[in-house]
C-alpha atoms as a PDB file:
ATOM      1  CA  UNK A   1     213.073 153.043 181.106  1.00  0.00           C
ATOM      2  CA  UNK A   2     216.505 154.412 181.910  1.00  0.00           C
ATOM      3  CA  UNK A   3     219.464 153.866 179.141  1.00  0.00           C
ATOM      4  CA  UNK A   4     223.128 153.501 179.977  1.00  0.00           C
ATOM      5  CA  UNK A   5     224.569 156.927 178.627  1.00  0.00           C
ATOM      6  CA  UNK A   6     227.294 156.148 175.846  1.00  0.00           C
ATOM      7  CA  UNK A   7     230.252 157.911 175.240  1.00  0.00           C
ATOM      8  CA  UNK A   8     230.539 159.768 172.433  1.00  0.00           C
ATOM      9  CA  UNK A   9     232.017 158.776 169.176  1.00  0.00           C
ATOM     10  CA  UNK A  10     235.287 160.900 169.247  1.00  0.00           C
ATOM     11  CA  UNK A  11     236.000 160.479 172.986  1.00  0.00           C
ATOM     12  CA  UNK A  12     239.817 159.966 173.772  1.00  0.00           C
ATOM     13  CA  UNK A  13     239.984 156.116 174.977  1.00  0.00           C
ATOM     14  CA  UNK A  14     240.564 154.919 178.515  1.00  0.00           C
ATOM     15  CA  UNK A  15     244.505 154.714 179.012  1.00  0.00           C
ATOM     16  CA  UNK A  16     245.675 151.537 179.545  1.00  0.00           C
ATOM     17  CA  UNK A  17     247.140 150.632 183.193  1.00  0.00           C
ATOM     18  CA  UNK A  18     250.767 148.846 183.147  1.00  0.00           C
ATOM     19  CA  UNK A  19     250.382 145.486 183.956  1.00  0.00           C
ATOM     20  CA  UNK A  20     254.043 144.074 183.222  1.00  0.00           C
ATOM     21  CA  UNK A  21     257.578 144.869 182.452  1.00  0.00           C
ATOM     22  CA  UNK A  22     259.361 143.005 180.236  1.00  0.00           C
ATOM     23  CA  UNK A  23     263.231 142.728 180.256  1.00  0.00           C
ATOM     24  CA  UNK A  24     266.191 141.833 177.571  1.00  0.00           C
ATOM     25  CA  UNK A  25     268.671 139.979 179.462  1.00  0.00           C
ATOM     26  CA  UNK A  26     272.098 140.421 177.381  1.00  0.00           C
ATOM     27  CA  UNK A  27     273.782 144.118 178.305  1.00  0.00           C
ATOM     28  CA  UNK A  28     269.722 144.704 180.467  1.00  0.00           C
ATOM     29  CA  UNK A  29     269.629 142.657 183.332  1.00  0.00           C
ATOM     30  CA  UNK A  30     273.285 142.264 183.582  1.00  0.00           C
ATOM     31  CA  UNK A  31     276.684 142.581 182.144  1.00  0.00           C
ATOM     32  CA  UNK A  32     277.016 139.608 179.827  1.00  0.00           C
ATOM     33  CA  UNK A  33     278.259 140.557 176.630  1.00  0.00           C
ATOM     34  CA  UNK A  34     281.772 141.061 177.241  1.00  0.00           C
ATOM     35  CA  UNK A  35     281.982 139.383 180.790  1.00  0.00           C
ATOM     36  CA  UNK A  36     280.287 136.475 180.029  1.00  0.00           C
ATOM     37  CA  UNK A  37     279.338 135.471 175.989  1.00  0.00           C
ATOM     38  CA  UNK A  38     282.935 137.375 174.570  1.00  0.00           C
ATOM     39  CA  UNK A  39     285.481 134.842 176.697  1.00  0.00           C
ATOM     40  CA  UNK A  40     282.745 131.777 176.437  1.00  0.00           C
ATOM     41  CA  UNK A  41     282.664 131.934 172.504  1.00  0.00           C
ATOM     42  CA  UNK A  42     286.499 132.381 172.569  1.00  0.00           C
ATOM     43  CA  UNK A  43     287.205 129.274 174.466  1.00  0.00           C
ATOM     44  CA  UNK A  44     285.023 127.384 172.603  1.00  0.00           C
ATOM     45  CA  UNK A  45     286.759 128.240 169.352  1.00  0.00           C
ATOM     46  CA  UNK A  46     289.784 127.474 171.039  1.00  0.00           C
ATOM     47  CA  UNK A  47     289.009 123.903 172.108  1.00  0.00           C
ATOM     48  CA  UNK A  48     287.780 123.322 168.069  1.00  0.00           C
ATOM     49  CA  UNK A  49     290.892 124.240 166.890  1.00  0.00           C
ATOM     50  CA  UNK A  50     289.538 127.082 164.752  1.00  0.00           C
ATOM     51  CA  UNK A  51     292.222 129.758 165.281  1.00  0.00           C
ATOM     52  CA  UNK A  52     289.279 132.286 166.121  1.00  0.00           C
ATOM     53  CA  UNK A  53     289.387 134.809 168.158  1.00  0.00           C
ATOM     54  CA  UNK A  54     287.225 137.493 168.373  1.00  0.00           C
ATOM     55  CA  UNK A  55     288.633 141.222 170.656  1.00  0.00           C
ATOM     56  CA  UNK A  56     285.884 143.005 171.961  1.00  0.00           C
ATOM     57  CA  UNK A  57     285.512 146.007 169.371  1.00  0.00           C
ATOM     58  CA  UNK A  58     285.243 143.101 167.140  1.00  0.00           C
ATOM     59  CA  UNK A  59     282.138 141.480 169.192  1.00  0.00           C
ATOM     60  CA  UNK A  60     280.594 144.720 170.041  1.00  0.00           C
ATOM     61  CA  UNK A  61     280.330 144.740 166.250  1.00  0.00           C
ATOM     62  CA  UNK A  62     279.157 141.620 166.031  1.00  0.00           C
ATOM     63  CA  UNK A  63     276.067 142.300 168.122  1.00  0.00           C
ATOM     64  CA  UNK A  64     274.221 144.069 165.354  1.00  0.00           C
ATOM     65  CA  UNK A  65     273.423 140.212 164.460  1.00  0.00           C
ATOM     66  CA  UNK A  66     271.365 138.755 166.892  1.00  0.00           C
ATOM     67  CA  UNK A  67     271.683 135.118 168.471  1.00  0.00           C
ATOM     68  CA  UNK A  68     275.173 133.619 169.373  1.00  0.00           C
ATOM     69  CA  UNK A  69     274.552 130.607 166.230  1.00  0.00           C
ATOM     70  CA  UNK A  70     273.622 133.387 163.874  1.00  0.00           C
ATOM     71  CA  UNK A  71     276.801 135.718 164.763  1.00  0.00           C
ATOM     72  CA  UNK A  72     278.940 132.187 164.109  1.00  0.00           C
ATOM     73  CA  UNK A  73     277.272 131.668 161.017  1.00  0.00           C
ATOM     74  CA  UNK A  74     277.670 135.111 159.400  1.00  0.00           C
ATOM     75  CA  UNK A  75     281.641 135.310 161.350  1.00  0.00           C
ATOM     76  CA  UNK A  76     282.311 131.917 159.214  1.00  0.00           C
ATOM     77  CA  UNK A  77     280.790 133.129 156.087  1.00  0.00           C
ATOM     78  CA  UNK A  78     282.332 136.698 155.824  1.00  0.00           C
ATOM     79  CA  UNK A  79     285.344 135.724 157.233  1.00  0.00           C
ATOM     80  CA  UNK A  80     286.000 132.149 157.046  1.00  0.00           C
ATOM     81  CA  UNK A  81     284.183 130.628 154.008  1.00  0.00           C
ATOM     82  CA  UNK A  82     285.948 127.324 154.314  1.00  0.00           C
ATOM     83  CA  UNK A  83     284.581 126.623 157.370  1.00  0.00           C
ATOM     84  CA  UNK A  84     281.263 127.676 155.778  1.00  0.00           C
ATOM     85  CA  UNK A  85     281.974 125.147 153.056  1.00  0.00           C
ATOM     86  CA  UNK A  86     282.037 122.663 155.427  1.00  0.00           C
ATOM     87  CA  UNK A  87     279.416 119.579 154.669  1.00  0.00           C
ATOM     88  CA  UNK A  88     278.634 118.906 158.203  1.00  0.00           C
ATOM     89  CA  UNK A  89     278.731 123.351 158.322  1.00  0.00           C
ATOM     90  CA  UNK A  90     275.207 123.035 160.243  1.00  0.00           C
ATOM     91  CA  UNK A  91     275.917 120.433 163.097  1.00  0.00           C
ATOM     92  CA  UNK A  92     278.963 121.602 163.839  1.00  0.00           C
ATOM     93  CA  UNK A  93     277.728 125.428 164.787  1.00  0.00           C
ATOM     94  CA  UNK A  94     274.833 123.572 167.023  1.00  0.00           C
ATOM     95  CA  UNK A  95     278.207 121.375 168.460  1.00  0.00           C
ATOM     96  CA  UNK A  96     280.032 124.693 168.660  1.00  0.00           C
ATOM     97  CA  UNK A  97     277.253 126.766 170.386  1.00  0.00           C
ATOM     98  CA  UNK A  98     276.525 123.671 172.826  1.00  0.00           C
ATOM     99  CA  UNK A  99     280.006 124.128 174.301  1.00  0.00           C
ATOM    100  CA  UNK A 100     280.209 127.769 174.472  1.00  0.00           C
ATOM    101  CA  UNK A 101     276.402 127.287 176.243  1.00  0.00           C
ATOM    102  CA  UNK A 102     278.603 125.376 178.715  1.00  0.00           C
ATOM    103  CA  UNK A 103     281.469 128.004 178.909  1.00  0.00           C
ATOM    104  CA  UNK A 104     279.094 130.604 179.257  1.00  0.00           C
ATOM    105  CA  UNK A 105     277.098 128.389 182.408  1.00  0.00           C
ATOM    106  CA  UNK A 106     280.464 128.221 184.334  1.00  0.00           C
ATOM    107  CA  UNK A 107     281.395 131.838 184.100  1.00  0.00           C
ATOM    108  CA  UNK A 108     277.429 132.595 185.300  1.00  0.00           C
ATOM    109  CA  UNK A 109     277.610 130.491 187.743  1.00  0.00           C
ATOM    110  CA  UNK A 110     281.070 132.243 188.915  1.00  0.00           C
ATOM    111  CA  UNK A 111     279.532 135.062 189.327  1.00  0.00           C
ATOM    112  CA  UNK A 112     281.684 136.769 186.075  1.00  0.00           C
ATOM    113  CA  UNK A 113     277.974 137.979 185.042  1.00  0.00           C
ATOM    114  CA  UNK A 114     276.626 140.751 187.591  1.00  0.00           C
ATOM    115  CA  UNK A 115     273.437 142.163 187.533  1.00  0.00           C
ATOM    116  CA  UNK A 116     273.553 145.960 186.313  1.00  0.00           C
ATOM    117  CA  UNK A 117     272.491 148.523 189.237  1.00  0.00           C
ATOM    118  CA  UNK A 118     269.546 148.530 189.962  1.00  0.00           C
ATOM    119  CA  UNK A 119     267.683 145.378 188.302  1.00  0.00           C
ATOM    120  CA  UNK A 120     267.099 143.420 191.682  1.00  0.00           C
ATOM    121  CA  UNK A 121     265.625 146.692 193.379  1.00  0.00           C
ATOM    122  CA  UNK A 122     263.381 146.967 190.370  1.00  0.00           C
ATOM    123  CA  UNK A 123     262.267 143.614 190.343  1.00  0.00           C
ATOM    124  CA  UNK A 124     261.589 143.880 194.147  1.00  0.00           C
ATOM    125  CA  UNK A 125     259.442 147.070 193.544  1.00  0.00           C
ATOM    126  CA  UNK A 126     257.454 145.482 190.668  1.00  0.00           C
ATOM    127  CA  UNK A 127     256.486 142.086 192.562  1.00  0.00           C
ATOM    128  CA  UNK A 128     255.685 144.117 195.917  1.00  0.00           C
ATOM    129  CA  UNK A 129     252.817 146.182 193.037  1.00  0.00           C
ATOM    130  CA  UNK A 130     251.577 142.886 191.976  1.00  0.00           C
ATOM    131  CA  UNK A 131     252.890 143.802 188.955  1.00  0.00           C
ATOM    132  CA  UNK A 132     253.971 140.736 186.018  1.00  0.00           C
ATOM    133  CA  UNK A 133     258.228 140.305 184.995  1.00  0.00           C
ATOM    134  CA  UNK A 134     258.723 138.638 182.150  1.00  0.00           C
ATOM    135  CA  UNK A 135     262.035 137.933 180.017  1.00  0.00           C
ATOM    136  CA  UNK A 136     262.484 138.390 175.988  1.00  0.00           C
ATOM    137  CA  UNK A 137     265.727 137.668 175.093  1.00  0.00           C
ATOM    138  CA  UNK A 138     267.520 135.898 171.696  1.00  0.00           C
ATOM    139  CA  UNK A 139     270.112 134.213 174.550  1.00  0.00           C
ATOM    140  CA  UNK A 140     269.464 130.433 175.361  1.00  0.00           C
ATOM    141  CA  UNK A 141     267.036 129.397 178.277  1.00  0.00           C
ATOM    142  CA  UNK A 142     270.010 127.584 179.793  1.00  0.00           C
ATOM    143  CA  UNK A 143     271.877 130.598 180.045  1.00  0.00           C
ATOM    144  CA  UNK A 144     268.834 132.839 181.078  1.00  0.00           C
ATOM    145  CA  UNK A 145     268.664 130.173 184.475  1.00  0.00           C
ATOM    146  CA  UNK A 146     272.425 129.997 184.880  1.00  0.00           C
ATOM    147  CA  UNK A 147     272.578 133.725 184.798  1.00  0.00           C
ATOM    148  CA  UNK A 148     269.456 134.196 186.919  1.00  0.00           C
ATOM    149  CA  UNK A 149     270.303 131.170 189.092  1.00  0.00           C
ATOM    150  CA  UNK A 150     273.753 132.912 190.166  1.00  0.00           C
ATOM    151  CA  UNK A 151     272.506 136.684 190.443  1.00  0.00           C
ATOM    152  CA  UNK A 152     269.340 135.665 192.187  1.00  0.00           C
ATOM    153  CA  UNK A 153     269.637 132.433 193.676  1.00  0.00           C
ATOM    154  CA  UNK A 154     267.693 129.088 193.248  1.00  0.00           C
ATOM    155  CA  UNK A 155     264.608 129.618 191.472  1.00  0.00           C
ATOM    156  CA  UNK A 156     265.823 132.716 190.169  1.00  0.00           C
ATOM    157  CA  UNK A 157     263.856 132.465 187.288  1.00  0.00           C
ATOM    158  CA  UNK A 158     260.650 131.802 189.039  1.00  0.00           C
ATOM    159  CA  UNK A 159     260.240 135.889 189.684  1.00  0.00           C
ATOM    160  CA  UNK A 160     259.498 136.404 186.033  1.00  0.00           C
ATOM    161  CA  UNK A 161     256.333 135.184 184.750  1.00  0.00           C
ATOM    162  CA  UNK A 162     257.205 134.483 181.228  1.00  0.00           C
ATOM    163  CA  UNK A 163     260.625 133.730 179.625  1.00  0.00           C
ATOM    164  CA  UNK A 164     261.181 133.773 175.901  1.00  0.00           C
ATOM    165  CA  UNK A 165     264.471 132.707 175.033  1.00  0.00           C
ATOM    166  CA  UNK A 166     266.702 131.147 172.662  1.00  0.00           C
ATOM    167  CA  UNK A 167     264.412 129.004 170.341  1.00  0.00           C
ATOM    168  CA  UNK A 168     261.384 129.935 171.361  1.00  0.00           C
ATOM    169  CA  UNK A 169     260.452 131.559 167.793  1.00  0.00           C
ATOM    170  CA  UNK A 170     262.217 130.896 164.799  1.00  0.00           C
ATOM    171  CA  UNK A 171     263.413 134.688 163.931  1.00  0.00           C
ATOM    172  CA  UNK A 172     265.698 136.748 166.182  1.00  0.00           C
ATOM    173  CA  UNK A 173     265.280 140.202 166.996  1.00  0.00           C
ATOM    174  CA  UNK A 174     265.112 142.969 165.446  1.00  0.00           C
ATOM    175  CA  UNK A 175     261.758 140.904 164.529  1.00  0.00           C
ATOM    176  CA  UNK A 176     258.889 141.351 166.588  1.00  0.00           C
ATOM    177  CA  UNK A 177     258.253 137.522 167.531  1.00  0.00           C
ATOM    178  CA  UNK A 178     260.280 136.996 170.735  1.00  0.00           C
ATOM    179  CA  UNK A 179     257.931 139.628 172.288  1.00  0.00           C
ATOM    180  CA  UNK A 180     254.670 138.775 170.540  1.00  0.00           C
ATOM    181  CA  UNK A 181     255.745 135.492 171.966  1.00  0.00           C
ATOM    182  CA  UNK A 182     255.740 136.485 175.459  1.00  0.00           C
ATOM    183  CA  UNK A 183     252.866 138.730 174.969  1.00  0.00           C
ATOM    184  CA  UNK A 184     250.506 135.308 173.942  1.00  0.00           C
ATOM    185  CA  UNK A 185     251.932 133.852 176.878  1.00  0.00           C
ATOM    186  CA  UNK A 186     251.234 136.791 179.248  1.00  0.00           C
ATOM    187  CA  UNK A 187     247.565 137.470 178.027  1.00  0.00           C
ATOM    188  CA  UNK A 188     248.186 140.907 177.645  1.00  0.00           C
ATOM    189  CA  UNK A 189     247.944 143.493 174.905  1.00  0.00           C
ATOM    190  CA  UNK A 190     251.578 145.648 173.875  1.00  0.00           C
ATOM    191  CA  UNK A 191     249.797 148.688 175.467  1.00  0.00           C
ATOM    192  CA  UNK A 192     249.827 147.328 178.927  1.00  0.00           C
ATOM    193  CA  UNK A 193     253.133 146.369 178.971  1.00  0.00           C
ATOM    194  CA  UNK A 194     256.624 148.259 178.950  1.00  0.00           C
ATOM    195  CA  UNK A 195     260.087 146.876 177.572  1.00  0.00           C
ATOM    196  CA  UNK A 196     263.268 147.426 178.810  1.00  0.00           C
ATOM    197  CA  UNK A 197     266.337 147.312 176.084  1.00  0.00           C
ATOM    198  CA  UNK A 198     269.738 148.067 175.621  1.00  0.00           C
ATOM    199  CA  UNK A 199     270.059 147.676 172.123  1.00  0.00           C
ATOM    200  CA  UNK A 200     269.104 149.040 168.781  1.00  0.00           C
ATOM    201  CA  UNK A 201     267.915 146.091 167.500  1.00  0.00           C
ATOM    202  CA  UNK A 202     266.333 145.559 170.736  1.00  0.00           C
ATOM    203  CA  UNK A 203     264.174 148.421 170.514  1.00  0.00           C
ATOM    204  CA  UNK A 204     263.275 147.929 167.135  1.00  0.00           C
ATOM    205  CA  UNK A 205     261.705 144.253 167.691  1.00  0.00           C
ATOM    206  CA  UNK A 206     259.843 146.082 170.722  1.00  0.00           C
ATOM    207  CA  UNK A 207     258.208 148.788 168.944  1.00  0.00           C
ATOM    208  CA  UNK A 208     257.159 146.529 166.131  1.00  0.00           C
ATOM    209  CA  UNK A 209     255.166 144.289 168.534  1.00  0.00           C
ATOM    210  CA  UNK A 210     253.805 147.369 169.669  1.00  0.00           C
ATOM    211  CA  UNK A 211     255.095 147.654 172.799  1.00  0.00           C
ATOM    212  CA  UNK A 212     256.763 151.573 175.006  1.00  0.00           C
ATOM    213  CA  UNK A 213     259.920 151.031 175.524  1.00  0.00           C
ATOM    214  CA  UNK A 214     262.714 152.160 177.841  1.00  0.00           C
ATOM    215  CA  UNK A 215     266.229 151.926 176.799  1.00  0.00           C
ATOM    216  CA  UNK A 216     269.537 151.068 179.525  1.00  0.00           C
ATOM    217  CA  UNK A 217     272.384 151.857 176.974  1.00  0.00           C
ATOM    218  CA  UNK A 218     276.296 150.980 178.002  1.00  0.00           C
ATOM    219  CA  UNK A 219     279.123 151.156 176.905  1.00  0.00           C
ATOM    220  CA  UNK A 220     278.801 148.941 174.177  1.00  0.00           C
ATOM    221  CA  UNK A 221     275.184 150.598 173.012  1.00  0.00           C
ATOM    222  CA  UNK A 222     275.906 154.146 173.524  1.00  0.00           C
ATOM    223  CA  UNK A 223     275.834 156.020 170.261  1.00  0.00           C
ATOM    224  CA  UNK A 224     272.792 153.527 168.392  1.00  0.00           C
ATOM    225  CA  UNK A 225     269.762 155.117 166.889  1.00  0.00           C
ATOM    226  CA  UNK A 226     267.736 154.376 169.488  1.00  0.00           C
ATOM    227  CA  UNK A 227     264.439 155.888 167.874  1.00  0.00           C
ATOM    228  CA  UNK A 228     261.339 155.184 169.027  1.00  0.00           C
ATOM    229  CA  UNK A 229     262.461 154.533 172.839  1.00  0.00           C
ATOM    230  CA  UNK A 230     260.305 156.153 175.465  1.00  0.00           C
ATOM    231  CA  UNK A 231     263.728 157.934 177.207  1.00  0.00           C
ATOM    232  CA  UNK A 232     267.143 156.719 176.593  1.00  0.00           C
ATOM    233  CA  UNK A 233     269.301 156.497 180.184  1.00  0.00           C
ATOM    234  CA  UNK A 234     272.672 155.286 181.075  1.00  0.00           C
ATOM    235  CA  UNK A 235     271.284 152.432 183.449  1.00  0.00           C
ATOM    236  CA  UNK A 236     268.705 152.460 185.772  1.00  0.00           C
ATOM    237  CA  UNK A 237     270.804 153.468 188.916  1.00  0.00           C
ATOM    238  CA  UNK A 238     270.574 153.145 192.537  1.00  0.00           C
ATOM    239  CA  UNK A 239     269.314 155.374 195.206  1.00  0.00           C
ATOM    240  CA  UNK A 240     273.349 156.664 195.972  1.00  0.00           C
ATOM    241  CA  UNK A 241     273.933 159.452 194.321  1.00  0.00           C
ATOM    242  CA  UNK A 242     277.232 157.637 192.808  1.00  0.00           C
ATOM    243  CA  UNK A 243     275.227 155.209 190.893  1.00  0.00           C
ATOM    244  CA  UNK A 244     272.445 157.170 189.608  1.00  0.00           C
ATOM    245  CA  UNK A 245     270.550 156.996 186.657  1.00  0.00           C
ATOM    246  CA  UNK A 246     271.557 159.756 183.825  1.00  0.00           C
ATOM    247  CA  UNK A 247     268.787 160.647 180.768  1.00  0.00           C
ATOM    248  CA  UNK A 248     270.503 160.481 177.537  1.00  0.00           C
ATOM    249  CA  UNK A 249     267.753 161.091 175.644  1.00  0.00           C
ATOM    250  CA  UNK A 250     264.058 161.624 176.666  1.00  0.00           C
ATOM    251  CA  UNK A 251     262.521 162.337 179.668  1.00  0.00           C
ATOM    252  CA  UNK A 252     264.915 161.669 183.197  1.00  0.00           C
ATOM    253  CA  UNK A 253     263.604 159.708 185.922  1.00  0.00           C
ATOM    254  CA  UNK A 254     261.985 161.687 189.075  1.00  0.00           C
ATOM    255  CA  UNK A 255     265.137 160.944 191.354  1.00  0.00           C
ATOM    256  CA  UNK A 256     268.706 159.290 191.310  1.00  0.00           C
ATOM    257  CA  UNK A 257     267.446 155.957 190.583  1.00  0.00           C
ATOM    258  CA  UNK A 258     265.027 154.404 188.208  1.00  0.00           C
ATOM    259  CA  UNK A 259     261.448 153.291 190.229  1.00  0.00           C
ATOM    260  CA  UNK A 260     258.444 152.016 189.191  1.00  0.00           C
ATOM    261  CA  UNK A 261     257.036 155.047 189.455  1.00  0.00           C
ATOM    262  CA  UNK A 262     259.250 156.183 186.547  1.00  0.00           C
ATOM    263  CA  UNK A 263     258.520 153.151 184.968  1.00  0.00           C
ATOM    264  CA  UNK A 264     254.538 153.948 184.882  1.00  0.00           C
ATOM    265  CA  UNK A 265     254.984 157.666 184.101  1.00  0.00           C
ATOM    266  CA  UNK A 266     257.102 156.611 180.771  1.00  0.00           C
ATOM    267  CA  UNK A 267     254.029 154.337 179.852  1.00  0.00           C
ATOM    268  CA  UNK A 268     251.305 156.249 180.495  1.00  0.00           C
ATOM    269  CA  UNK A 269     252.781 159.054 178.661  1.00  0.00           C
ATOM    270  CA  UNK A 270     253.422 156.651 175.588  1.00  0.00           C
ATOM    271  CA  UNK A 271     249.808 154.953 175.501  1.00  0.00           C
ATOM    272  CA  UNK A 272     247.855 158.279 176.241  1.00  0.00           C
END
């Protein structure tokens, strides 16, 4: 009776196909940080009364802690313990994020928050493969639609599959969670998906759910230890030559711009 021949013990395993891309929004998809969050967070101390202000080598800093409540919280209790003091100290950062939530809407929806070069052309190339998008991001679900909503139009958000945002999971990245989150959601295993970061802390909360990752650094991320990323690049570019893609670190992408091509060379070589 014939058997079905096995493979042997030691053979290399089958590499895995990539199946879905999953995107930061804050600094990845587009240029929120100091266009969008810096001025929203600023007006809303204003309106409080709180004589905060913070400049934007000052926020850049502030970055390294992750979640706009969080970067109040630690703000007010290296900087401003008597707020900290406060009794009511809890509700009023959840009063004080609501309204710069609202700020940060209005700007969105002004259009003060555009999509970096090259993020609709991607997103184009990976739903014309069939391919899965899918968000992980620290940011608020509100503002993930408002921004979405304005760069992409009305049911923006509807061309990624999964979006974990905000409160989604209780800790904040550099921990793992948002993106095992999304990866429950997605049914699919780290090695058949590929991130896309900006940040240090970013990349760290990737690779400790397991997951290549590719890294679109700025201004305000250049010059972060970005070990463990796949290739480090200075965006993801456009096909004219004046908004191309540069390599940083790591392998460069085939051409000017970023493709998915590029996208599924960096992940095979990383799951092989």
């Amino acid at each position: 009776m014939p058997t079905t021949p096995t493979a042997p013990a030691d053979a290399a395993p089958t590499p895995v196909d990539l199946r879905a891309v999953i995107f930061d929004v804050d600094g990845t998809l587009a240029d929120t940080e100091l266009n969008g969050h810096l001025p929203a967070f600023n007006q809303a101390f204003a309106e409080a009364g709180l004589g905060w202000h913070w400049s934007a080598p000052e926020y850049l800093r502030l970055l390294a802690i992750a979640g706009g409540k969080e970067r109040m919280i630690h703000y007010a209790r290296t900087q401003h313990p008597d707020v900290a003091a406060r009794a009511d100290f809890a509700e009023f950062i959840t009063h004080l994020h609501q309204e710069k939530t609202r700020h940060y809407a209005a700007r969105a929806a002004a259009g003060a928050t555009p999509l970096r070069p090259g993020i609709r052309r991607l997103l184009d190339e990976i739903a014309d493969a069939g391919l899965t998008a899918a968000i992980a991001t620290t940011t608020t679900l509100a503002n993930v639609h408002a921004l979405l909503r304005a760069q992409l139009g009305a049911g923006g958000e509807k061309r990624f599959a999964v979006i974990g945002a905000g409160d989604s999971v209780a800790r904040k990245k550099p921990a793992p969670d948002i993106y095992q989150w999304v990866l429950a959601e997605l049914g699919l295993s780290s090695e058949a998906c590929l991130a896309i970061e900006d940040s240090a802390i970013g990349v760290a909360a990737a690779r400790a759910a397991g997951l290549p990752v590719v890294v679109t650094a700025h201004a305000g991320s250049i010059g972060e230890d970005f070990s463990g990323a796949r290739t480090v690049l200075d965006g993801l570019g456009d096909p004219a030559p004046s908004e191309g893609a540069r390599a940083l670190a790591g392998t460069p992408p085939a051409d000017h711009a970023v493709t998915l091509a590029d996208l599924r060379r960096w992940h095979a070589e990383s799951v092989r």
